[in-house]
Protein backbone atom coordinates (compact mmCIF):
# COMPACT_ATOMS: atom_id res chain seq x y z
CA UNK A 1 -30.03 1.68 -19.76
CA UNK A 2 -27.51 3.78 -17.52
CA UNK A 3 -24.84 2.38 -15.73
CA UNK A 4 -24.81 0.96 -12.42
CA UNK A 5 -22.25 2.41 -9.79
CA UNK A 6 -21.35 0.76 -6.41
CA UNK A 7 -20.34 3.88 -3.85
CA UNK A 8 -19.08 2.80 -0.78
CA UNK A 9 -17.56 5.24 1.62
CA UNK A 10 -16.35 5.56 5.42
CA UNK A 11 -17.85 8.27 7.08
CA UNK A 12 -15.84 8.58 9.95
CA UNK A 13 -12.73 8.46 7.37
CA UNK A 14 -10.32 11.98 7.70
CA UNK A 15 -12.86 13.21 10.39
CA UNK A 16 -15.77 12.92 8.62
CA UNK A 17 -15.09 14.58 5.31
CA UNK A 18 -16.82 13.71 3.06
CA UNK A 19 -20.02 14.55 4.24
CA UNK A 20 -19.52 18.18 3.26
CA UNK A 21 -18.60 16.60 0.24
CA UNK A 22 -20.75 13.83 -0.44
CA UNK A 23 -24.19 15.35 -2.71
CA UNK A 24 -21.86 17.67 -4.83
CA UNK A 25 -20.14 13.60 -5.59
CA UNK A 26 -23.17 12.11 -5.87
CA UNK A 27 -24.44 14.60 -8.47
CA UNK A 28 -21.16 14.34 -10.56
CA UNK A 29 -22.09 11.17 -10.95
CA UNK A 30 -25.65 11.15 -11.79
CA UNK A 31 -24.74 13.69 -14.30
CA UNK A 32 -22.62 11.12 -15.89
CA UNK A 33 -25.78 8.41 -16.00
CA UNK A 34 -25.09 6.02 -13.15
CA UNK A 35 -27.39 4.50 -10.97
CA UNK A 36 -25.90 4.70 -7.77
CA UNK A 37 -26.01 2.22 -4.88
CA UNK A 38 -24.48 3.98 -1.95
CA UNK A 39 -23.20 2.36 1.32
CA UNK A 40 -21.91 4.50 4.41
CA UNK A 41 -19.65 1.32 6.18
CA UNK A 42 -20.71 0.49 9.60
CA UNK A 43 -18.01 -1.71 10.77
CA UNK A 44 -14.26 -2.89 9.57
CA UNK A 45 -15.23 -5.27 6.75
CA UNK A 46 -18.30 -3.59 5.42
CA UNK A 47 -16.54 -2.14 2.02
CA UNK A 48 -14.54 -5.68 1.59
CA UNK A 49 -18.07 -7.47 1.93
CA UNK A 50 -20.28 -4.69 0.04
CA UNK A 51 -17.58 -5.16 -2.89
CA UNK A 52 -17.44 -8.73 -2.95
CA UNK A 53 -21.25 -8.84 -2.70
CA UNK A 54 -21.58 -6.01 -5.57
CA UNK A 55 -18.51 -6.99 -7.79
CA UNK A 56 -19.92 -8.60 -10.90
CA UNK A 57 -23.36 -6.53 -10.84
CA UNK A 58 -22.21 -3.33 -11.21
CA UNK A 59 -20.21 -1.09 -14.13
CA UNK A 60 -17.86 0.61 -11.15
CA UNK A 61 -17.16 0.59 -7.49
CA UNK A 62 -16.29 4.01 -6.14
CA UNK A 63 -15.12 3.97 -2.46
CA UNK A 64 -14.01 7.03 -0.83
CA UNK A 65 -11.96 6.48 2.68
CA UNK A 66 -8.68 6.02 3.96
CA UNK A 67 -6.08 3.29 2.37
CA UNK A 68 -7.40 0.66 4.68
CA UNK A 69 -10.92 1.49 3.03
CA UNK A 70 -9.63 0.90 -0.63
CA UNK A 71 -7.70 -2.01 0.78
CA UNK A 72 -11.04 -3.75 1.53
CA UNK A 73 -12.49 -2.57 -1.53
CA UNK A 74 -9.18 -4.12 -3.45
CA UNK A 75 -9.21 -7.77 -1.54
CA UNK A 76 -12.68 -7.98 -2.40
CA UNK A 77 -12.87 -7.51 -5.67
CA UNK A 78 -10.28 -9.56 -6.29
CA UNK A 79 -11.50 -12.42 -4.03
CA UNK A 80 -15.00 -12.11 -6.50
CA UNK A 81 -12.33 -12.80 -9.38
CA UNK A 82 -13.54 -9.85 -11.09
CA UNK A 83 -12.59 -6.90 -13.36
CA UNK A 84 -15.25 -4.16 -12.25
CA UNK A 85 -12.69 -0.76 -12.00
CA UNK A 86 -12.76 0.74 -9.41
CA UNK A 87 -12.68 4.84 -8.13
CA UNK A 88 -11.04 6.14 -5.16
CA UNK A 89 -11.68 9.56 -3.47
CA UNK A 90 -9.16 9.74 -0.83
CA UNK A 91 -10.48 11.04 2.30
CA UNK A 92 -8.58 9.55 5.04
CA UNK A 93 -5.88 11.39 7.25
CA UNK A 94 -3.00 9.86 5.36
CA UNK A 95 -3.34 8.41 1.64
CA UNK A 96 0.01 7.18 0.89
CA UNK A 97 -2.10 5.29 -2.45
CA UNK A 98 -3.40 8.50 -3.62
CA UNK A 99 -0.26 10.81 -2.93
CA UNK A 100 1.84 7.98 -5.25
CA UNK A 101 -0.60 8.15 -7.88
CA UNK A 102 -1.17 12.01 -8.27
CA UNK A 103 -4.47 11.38 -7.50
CA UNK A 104 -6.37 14.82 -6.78
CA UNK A 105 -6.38 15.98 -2.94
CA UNK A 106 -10.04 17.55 -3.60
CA UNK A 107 -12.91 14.88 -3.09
CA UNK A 108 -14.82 16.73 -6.01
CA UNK A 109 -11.90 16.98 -8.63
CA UNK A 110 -11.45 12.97 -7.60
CA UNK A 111 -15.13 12.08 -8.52
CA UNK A 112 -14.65 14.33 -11.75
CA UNK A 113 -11.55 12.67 -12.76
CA UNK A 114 -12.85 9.23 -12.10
CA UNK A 115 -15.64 10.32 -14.76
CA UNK A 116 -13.56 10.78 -17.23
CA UNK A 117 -12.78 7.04 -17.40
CA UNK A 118 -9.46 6.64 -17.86
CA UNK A 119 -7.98 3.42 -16.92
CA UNK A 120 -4.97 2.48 -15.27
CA UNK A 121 -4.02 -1.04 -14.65
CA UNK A 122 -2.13 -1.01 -11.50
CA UNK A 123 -0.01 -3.95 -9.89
CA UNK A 124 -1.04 -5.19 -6.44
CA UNK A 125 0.35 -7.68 -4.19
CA UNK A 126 -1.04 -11.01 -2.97
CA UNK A 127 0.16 -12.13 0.57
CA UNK A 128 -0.91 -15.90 1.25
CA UNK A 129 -4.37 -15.79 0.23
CA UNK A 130 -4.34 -12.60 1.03
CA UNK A 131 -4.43 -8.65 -0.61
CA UNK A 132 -2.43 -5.68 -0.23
CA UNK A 133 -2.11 -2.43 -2.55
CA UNK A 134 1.17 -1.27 -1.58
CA UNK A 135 2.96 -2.11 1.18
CA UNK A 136 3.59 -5.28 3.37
CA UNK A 137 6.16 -5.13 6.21
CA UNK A 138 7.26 -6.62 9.10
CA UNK A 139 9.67 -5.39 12.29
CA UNK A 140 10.28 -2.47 14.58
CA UNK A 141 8.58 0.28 12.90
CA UNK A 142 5.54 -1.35 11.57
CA UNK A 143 3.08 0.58 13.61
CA UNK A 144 4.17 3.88 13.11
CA UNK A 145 5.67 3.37 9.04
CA UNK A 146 2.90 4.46 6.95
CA UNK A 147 2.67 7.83 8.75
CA UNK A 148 5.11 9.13 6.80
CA UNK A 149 4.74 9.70 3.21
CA UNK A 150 4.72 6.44 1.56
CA UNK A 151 8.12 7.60 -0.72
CA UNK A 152 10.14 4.49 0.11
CA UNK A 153 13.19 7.52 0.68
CA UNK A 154 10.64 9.07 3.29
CA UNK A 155 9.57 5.65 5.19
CA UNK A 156 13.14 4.81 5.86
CA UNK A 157 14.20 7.76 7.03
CA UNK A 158 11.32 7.17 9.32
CA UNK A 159 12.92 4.01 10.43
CA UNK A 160 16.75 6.24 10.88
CA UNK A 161 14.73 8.25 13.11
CA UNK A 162 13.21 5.46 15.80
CA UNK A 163 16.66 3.76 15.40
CA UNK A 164 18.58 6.39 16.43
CA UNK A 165 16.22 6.53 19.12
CA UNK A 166 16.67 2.87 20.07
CA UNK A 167 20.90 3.11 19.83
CA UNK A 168 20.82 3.40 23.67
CA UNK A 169 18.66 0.84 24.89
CA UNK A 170 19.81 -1.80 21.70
CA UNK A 171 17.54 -4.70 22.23
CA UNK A 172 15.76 -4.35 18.73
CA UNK A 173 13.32 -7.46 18.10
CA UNK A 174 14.94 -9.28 15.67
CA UNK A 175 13.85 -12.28 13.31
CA UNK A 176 15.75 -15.00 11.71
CA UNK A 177 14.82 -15.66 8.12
CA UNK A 178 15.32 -17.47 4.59
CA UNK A 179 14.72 -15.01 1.84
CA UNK A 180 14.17 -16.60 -1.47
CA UNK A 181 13.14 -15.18 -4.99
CA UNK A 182 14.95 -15.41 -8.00
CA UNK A 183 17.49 -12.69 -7.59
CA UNK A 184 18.62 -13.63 -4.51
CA UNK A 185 18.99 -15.79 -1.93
CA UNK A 186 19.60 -14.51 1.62
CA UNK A 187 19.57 -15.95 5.53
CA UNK A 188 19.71 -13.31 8.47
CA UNK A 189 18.67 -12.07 11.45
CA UNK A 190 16.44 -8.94 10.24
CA UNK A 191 14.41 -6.36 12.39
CA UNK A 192 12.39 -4.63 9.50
CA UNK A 193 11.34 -5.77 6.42
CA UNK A 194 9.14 -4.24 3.64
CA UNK A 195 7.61 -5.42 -0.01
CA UNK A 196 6.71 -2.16 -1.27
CA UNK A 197 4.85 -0.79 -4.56
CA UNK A 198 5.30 2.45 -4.23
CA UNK A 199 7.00 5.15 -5.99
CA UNK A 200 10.54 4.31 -4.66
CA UNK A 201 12.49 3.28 -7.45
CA UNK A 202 15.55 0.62 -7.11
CA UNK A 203 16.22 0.58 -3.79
CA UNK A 204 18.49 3.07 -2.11
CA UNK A 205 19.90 4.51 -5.63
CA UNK A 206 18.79 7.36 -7.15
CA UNK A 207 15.67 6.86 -4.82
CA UNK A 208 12.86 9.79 -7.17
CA UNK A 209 9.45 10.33 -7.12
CA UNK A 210 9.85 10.95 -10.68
CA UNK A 211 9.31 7.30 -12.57
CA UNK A 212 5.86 6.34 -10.54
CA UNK A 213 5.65 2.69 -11.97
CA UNK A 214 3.55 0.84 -10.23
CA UNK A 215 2.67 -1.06 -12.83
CA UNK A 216 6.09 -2.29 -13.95
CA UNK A 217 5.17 -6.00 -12.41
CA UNK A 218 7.99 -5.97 -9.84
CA UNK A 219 8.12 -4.88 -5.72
CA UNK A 220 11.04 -3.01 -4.12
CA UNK A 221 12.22 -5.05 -1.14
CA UNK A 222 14.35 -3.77 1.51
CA UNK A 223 15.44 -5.72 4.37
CA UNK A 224 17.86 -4.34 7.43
CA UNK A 225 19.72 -6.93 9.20
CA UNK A 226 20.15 -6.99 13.00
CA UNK A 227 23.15 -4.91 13.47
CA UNK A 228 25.33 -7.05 16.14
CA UNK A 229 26.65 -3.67 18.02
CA UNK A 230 26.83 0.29 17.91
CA UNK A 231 28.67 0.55 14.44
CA UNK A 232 26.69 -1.88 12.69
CA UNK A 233 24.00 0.17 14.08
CA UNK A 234 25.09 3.87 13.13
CA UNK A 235 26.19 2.33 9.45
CA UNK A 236 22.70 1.55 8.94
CA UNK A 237 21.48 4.64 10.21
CA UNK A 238 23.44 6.58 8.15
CA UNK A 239 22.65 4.43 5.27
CA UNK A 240 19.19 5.35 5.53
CA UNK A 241 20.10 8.41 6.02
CA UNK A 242 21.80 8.95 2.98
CA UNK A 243 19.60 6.83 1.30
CA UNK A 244 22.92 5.22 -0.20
CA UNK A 245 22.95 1.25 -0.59
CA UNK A 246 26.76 1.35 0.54
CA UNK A 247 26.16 -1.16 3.13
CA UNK A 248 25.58 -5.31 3.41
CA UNK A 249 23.41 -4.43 6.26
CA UNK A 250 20.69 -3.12 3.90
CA UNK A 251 19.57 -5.61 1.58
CA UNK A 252 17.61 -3.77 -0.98
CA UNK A 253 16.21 -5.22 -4.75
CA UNK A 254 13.59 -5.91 -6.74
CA UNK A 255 11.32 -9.02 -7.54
CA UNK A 256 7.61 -10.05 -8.81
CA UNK A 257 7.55 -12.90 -6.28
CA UNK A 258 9.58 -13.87 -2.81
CA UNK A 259 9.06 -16.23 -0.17
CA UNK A 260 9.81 -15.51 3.30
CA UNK A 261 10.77 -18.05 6.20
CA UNK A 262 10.89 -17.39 9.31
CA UNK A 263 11.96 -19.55 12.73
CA UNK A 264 8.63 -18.35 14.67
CA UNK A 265 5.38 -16.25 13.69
CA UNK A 266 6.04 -12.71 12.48
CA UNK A 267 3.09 -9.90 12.86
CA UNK A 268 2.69 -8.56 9.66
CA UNK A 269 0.93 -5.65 8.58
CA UNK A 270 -0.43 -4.83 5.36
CA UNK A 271 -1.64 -1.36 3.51
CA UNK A 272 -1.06 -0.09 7.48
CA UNK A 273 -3.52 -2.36 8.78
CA UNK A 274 -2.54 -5.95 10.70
CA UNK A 275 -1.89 -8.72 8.70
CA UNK A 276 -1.67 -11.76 11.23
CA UNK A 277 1.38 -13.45 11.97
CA UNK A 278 3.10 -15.98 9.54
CA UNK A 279 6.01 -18.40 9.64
CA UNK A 280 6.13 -18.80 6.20
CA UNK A 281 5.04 -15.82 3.62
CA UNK A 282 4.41 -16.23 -0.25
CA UNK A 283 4.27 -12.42 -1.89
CA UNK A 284 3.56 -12.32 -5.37
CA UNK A 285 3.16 -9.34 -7.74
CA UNK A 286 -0.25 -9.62 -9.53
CA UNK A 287 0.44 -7.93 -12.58
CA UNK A 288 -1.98 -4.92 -13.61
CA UNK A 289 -4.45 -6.75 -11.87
CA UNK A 290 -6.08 -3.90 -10.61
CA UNK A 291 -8.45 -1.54 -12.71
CA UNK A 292 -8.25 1.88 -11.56
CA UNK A 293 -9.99 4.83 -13.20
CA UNK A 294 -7.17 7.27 -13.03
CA UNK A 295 -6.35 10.09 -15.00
CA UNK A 296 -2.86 11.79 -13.15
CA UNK A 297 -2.78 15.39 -12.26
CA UNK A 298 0.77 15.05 -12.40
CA UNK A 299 1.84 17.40 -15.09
């Protein structure tokens, strides 16, 4: 018997790409005995249904999008409680996932690395009851933040940039908030916060691409407090800037699990897409929870 494969991709993801794309994939894998099931999704919450539905009667789940695709994919396979891998051929506009991993930019070197079934057990977080692959964040810039490259170093001096764009009018949205995990403790008045796995490593120091670990079972949190007038303000800018943790205005560290408080609902957004608002947040690092075929082209 040949394997069965689940292929589940977004056709309008990156413009429509990978329909130039999609019967050179489709023969890559049929050369490598699947049976494939594909899926083109119709509507937000096809792939997370399709992969729910599909998780425990299939060998694989490919799914070829943008991050918010995979993000379905991701929260339903792990809602079915199962271990299926799963492939990604990144085809949206921007796939801060892929770019951390090395993953190839060419949709037919992804399908031919995926076939070479090499697993990687990557961390993931749970939010609530919820998913997310990489990033969950809260405050000013969490519309516009996963434009950027997803490089923590990158993001925040993202969040420099709209800053120094907000020194004159300084009425930045700010939330007050318990921080809890078991490094730290912290109360404050914050306007962005983010829970990142991602290829920043330990906060502002030394921030590299080099050491991609995200499977090392912890986040990277960084949290800017509400600077109370224009120095506050330009010290965190330049912070960010510098990408130097030489500030108490910048709370930056790492944890597997945190709980956030807040005094009133906070919009969240997760992978880039909305989250819902929450008073009270529980993240949690799941551990290698996620089965990824992934062979990096990183040399």
């Amino acid at each position: 018997m040949g394997k069965k494969m689940l292929f589940i991709f977004n056709p309008k993801a990156g413009k429509g790409k990978i329909k130039t794309n999609l019967l050179d994939i489709v023969d890559i894998f049929s050369g490598h005995d699947y049976e494939i099931i594909i899926r083109a999704t119709q509507a937000p919450k096809d792939a997370y249904q399709k992969a729910k539905e599909y998780a425990d009667s299939v060998d694989l789940i490919v799914c070829s999008g943008g991050d918010g695709t995979l993000d379905e994919v991701v929260t339903g396979i792990m809602e079915a409680e199962s271990q299926v891998p799963i492939g990604y051929i990144p085809a949206g506009s921007t796939n801060d996932f892929a770019n951390s991993l090395f993953m190839p930019k060419n949709m037919v070197k992804a399908a031919e690395m995926i076939m070479e079934e090499e697993l990687y057990h990557c961390d993931i977080g749970r939010f609530n009851q919820q998913t997310f692959a990489y990033v969950a964040a809260f405050g000013l810039f969490t519309d516009v933040s996963y434009e950027t490259d997803q490089d923590l170093k990158n993001v925040l001096g993202h969040v420099a940039y709209v800053l120094e764009g907000v020194k004159r009018l300084f009425d930045i949205k700010s939330y007050h908030m318990k921080v809890t995990s078991d490094e730290i403790e912290i109360e404050d008045d914050f306007i962005v916060g983010m829970v990142t796995n991602s290829r920043s490593v330990g906060g502002f120091k030394n921030l590299t691409g080099k050491n991609v670990d995200m499977n090392d079972g912890l986040f990277e949190v960084t949290l800017i407090v509400n600077p109370k007038n224009p120095l506050e303000l330009q010290e965190i800018i330049t912070a960010l800037v510098m990408a130097e943790d030489n500030t108490d205005l910048v709370h930056s560290f790492k944890t597997k699990k945190l709980l956030i408080e807040a005094e009133e609902e906070v919009p969240w957004t997760l992978d880039g897409e909305f989250g819902g608002d929450h008073r009270s947040v529980e993240i949690e690092n799941r551990h290698k929870a996620l089965n990824l075929y992934l062979k990096s082209i990183r040399e």
